[in-house]
C-alpha atoms as a PDB file:
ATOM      1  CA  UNK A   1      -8.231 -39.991  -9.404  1.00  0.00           C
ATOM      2  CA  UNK A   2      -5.198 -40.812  -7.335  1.00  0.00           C
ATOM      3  CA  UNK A   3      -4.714 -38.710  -3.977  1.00  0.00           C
ATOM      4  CA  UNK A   4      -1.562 -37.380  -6.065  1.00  0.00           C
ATOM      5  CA  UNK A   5      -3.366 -35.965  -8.369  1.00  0.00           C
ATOM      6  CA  UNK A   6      -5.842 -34.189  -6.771  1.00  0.00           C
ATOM      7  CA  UNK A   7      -3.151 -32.867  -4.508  1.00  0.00           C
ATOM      8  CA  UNK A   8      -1.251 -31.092  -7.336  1.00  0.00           C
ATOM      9  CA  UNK A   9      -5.092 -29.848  -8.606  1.00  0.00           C
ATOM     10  CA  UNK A  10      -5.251 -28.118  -4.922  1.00  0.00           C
ATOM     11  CA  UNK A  11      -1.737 -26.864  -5.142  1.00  0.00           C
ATOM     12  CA  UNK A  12      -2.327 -25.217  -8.610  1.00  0.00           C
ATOM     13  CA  UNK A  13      -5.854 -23.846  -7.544  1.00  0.00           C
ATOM     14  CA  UNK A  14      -4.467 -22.799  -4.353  1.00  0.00           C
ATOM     15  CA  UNK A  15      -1.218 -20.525  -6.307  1.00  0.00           C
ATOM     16  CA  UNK A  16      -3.514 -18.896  -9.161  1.00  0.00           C
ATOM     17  CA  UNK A  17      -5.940 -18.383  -6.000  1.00  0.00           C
ATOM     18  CA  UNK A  18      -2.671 -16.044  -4.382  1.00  0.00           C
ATOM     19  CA  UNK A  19      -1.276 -14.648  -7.264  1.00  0.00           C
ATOM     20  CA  UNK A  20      -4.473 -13.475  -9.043  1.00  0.00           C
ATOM     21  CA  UNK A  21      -4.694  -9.822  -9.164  1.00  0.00           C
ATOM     22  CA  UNK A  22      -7.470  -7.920  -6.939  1.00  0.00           C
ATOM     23  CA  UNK A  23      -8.815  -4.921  -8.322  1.00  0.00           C
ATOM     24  CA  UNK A  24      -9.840  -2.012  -6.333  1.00  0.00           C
ATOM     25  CA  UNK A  25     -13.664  -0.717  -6.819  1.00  0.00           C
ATOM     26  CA  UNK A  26     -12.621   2.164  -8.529  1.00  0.00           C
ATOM     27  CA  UNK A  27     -10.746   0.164 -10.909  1.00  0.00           C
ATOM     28  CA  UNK A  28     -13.703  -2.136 -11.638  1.00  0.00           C
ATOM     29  CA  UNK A  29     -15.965   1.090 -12.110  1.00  0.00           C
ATOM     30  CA  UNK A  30     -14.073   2.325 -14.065  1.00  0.00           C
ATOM     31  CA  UNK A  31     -13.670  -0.725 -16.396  1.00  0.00           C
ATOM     32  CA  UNK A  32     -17.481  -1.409 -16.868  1.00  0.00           C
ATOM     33  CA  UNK A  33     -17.710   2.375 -18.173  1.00  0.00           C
ATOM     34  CA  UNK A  34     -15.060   1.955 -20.451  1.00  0.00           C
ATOM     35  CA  UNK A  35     -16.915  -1.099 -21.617  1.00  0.00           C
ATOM     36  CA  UNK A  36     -20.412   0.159 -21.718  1.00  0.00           C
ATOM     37  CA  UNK A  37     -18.916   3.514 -23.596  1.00  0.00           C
ATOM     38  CA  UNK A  38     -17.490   0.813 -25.948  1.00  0.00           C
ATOM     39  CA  UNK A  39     -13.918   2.099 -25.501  1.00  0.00           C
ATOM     40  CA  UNK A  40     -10.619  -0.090 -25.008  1.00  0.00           C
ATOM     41  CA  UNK A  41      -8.204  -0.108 -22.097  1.00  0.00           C
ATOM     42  CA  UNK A  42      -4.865  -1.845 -23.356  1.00  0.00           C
END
């Protein structure tokens, strides 16, 4: 792999790392009951 390359990688890996959304606890709580009560959030 050429230094290039894995530069870009890095870059890419580094943006989706920022941009990715963070959910709050409730949030995640919230979305495992949904999921064990077999309902659908959309």
């Amino acid at each position: 792999m050429t230094t290039e390359k894995r530069s870009a990688e890095k870059t890419i890996r580094d943006i989706r790392r920022r941009t990715r959304k963070k959910y709050s606890a409730e949030e995640k709580i919230r979305t495992v009951l949904e999921g064990l009560r077999g309902e659908q959030m959309y």
